[in-house]
N, C-alpha and C. Protein backbone atom coordinates (compact mmCIF):
# COMPACT_ATOMS: atom_id res chain seq x y z
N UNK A 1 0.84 -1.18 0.00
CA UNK A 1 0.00 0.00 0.00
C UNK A 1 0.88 1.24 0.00
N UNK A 2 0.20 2.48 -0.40
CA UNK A 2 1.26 3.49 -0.67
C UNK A 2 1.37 4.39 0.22
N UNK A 3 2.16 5.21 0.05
CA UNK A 3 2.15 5.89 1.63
C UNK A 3 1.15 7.18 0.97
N UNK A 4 0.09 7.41 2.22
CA UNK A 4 -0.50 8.36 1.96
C UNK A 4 0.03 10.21 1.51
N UNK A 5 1.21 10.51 1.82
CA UNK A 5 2.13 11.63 1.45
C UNK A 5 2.35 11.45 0.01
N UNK A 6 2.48 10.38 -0.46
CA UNK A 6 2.39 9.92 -1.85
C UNK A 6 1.41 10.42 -2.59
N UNK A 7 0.39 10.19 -2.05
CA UNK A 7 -1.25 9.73 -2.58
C UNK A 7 -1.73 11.31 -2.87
N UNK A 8 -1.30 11.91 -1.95
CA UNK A 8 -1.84 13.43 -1.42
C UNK A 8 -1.22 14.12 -2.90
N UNK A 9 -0.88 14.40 -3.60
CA UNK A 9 -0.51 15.41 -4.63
C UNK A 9 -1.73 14.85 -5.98
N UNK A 10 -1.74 13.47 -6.19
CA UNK A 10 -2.57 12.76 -6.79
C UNK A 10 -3.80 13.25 -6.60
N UNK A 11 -4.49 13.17 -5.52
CA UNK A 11 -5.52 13.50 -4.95
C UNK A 11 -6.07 14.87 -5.45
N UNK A 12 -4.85 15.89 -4.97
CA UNK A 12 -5.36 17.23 -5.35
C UNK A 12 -5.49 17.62 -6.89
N UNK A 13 -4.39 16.98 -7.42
CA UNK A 13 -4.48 17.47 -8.99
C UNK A 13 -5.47 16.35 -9.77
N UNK A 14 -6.49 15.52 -8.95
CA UNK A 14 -7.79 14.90 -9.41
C UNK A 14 -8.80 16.15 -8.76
N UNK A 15 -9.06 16.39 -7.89
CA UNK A 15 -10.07 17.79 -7.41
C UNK A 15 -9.73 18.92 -8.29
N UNK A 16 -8.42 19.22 -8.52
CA UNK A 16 -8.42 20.52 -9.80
C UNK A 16 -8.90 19.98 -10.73
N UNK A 17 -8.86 19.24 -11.42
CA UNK A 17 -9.80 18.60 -12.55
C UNK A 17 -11.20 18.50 -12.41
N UNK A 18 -11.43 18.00 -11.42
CA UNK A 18 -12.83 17.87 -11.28
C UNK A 18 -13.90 19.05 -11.63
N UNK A 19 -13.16 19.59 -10.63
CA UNK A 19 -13.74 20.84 -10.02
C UNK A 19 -13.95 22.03 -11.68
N UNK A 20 -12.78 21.94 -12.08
CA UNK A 20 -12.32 22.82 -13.56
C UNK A 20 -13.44 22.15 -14.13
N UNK A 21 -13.50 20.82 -14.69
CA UNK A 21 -14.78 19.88 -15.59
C UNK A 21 -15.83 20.82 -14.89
N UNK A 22 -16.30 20.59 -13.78
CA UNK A 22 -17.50 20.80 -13.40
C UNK A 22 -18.33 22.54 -13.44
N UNK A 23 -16.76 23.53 -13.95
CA UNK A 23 -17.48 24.71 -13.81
C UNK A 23 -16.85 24.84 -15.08
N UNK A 24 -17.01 24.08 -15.98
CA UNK A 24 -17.08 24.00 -17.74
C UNK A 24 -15.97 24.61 -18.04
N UNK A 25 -14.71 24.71 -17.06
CA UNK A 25 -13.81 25.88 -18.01
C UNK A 25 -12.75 24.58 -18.50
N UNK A 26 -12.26 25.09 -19.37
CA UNK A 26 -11.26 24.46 -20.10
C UNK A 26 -9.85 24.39 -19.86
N UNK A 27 -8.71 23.61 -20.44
CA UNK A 27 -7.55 23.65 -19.80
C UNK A 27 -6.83 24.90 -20.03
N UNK A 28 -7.07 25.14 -21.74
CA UNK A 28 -6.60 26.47 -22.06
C UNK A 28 -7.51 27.67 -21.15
N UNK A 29 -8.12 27.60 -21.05
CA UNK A 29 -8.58 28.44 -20.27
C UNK A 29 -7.77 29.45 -19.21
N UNK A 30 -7.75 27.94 -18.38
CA UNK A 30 -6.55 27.98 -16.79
C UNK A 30 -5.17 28.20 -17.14
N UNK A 31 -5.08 27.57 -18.37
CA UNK A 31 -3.66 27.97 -18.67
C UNK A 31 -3.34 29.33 -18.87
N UNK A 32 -4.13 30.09 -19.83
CA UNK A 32 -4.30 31.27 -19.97
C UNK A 32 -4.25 32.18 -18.63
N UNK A 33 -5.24 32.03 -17.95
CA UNK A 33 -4.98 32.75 -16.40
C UNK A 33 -3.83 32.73 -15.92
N UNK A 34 -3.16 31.59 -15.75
CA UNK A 34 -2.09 31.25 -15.33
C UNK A 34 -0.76 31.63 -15.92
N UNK A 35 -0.79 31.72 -17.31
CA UNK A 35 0.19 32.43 -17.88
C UNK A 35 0.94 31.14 -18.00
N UNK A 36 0.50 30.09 -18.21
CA UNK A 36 1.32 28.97 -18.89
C UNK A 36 0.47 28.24 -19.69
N UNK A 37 1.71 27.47 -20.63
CA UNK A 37 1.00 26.92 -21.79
C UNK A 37 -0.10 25.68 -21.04
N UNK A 38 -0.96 25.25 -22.35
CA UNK A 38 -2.11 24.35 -21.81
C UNK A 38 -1.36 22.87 -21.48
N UNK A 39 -0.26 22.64 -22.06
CA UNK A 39 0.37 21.31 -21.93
C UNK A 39 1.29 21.46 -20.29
N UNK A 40 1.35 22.40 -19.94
CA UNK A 40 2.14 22.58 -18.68
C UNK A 40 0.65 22.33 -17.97
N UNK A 41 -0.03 23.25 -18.03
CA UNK A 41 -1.42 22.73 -16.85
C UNK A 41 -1.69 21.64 -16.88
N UNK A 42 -1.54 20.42 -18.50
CA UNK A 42 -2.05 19.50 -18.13
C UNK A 42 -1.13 18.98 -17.30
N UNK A 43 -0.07 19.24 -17.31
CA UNK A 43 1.03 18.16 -16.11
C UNK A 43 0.45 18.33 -14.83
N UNK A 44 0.13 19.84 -14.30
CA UNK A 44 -0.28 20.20 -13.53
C UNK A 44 -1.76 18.80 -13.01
N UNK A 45 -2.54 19.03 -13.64
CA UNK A 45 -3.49 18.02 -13.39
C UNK A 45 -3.54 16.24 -13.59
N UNK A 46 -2.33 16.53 -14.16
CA UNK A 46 -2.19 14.67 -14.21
C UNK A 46 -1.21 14.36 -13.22
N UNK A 47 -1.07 15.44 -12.37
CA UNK A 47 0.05 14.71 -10.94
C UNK A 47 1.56 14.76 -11.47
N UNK A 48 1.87 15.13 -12.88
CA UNK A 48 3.16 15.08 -13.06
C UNK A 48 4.51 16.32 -12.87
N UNK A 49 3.56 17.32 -12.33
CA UNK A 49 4.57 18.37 -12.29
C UNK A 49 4.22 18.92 -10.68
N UNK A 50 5.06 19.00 -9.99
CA UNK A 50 4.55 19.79 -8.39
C UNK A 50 4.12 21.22 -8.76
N UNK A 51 3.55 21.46 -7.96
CA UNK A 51 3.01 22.99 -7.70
C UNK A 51 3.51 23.89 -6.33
N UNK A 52 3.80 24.88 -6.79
CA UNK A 52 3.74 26.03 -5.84
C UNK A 52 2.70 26.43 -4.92
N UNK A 53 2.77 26.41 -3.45
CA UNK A 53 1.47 27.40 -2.95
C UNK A 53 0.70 28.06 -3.89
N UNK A 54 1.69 28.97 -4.20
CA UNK A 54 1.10 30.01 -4.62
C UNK A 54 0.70 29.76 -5.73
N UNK A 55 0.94 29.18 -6.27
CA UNK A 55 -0.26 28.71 -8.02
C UNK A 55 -1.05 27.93 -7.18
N UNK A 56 -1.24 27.07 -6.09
CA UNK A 56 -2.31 26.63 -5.43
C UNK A 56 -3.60 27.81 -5.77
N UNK A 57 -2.71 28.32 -4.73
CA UNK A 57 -3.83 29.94 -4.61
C UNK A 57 -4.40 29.98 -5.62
N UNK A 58 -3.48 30.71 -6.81
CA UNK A 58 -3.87 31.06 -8.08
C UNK A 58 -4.99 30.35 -8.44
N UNK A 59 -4.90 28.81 -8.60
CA UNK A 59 -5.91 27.68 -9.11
C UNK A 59 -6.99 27.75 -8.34
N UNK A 60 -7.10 28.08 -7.26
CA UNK A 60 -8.20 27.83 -6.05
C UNK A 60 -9.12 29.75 -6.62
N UNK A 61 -8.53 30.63 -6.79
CA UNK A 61 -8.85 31.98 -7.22
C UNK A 61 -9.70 32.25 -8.53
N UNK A 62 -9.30 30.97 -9.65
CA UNK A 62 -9.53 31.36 -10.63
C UNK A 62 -10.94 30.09 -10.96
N UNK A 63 -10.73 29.16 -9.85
CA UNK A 63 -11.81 27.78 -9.72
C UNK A 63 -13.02 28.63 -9.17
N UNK A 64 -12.84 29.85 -8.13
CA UNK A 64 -13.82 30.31 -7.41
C UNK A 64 -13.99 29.57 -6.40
N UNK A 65 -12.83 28.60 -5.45
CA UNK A 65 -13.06 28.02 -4.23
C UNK A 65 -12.07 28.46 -2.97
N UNK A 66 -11.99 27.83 -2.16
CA UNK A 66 -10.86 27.71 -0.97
C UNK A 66 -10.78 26.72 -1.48
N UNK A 67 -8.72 27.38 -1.28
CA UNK A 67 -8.00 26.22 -1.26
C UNK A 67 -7.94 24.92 -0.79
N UNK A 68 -8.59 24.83 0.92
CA UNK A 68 -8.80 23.45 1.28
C UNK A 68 -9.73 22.43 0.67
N UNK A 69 -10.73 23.72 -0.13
CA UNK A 69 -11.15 22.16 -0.80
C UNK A 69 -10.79 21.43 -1.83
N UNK A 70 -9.27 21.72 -2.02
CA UNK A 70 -8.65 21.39 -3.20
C UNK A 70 -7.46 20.30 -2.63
N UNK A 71 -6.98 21.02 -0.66
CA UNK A 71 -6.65 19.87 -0.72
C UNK A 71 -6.98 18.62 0.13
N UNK A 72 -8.21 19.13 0.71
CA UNK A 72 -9.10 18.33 1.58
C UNK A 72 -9.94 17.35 0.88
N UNK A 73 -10.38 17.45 0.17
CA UNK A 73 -11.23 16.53 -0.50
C UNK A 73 -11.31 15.40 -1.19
N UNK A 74 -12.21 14.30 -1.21
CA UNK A 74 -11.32 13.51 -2.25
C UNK A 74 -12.45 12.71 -2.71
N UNK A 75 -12.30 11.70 -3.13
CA UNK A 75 -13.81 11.02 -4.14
C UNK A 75 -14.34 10.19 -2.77
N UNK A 76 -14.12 10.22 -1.75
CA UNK A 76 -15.48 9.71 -0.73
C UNK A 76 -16.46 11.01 -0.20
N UNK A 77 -15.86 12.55 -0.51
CA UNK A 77 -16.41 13.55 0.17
C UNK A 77 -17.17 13.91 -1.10
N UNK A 78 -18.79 14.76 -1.00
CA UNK A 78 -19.06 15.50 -1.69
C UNK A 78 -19.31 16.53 -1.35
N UNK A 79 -18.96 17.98 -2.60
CA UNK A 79 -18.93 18.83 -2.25
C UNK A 79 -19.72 20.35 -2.45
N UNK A 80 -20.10 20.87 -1.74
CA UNK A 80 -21.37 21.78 -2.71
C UNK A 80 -20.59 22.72 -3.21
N UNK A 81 -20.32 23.28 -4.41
CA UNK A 81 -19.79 23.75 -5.17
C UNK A 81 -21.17 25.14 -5.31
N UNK A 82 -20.64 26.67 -5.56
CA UNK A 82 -21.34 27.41 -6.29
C UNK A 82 -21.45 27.35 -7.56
N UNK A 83 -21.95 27.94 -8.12
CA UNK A 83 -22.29 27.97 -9.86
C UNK A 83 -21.05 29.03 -10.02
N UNK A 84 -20.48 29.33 -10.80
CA UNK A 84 -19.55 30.25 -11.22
C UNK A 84 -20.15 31.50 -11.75
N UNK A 85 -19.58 32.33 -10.86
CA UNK A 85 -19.91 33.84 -11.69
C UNK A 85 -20.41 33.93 -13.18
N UNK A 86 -20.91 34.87 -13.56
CA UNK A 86 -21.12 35.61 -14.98
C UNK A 86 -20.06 35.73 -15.19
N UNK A 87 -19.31 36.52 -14.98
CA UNK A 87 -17.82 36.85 -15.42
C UNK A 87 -16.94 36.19 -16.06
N UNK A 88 -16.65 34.77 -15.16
CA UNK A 88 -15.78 33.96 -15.06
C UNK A 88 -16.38 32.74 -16.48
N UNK A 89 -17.95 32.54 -15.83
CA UNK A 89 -18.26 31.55 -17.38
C UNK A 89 -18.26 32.26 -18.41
N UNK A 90 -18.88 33.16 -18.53
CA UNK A 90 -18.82 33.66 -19.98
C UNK A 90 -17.10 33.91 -20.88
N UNK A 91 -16.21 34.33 -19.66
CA UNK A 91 -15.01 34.68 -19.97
C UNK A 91 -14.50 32.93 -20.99
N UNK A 92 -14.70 32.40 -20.05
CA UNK A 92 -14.22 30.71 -20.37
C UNK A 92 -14.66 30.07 -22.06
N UNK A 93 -15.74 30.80 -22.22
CA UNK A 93 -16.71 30.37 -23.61
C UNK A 93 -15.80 30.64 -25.03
């Protein structure tokens, strides 16, 4: 079995995905915000590249959540999510 410190980066960059799917924005999208290309975010979300706090932040800012629920959460918790701003969906379209 794996060690859970392991598991934990996995975990979160499955909730940034989720969470991104679920408020329809796209990778380019985030990438765009972020000021990196869309193939770097995807590393970002497939667990293959570590992240900074502070692009934590960033990701948690631009998702429209707290950060803990990005890194608290995981597929036994569900979570009530808001609908995303006007702003933010339409921007994404």
């Amino acid at each position: 079995m794996k060690d859970p410190v392991e598991l934990k980066p996995k975990i979160v960059a499955g909730n940034i995905r989720k969470i991104r799917e679920y408020r329809n924005y796209t990778q380019d999208y985030l990438a765009a915000k972020l000021s990196i290309s869309q193939n770097a975010y995807s590393k970002i979300e497939l667990g293959y590249s570590k992240i900074t706090l502070d692009r934590l932040f960033q990701i948690a800012i631009i998702l429209e959540i707290e950060v803990m629920q990005l890194i608290c959460i995981d597929h036994r918790t569900t979570v009530k999510l808001d609908p995303p701003s006007s702003d933010a969906s339409s921007a994404a379209m």
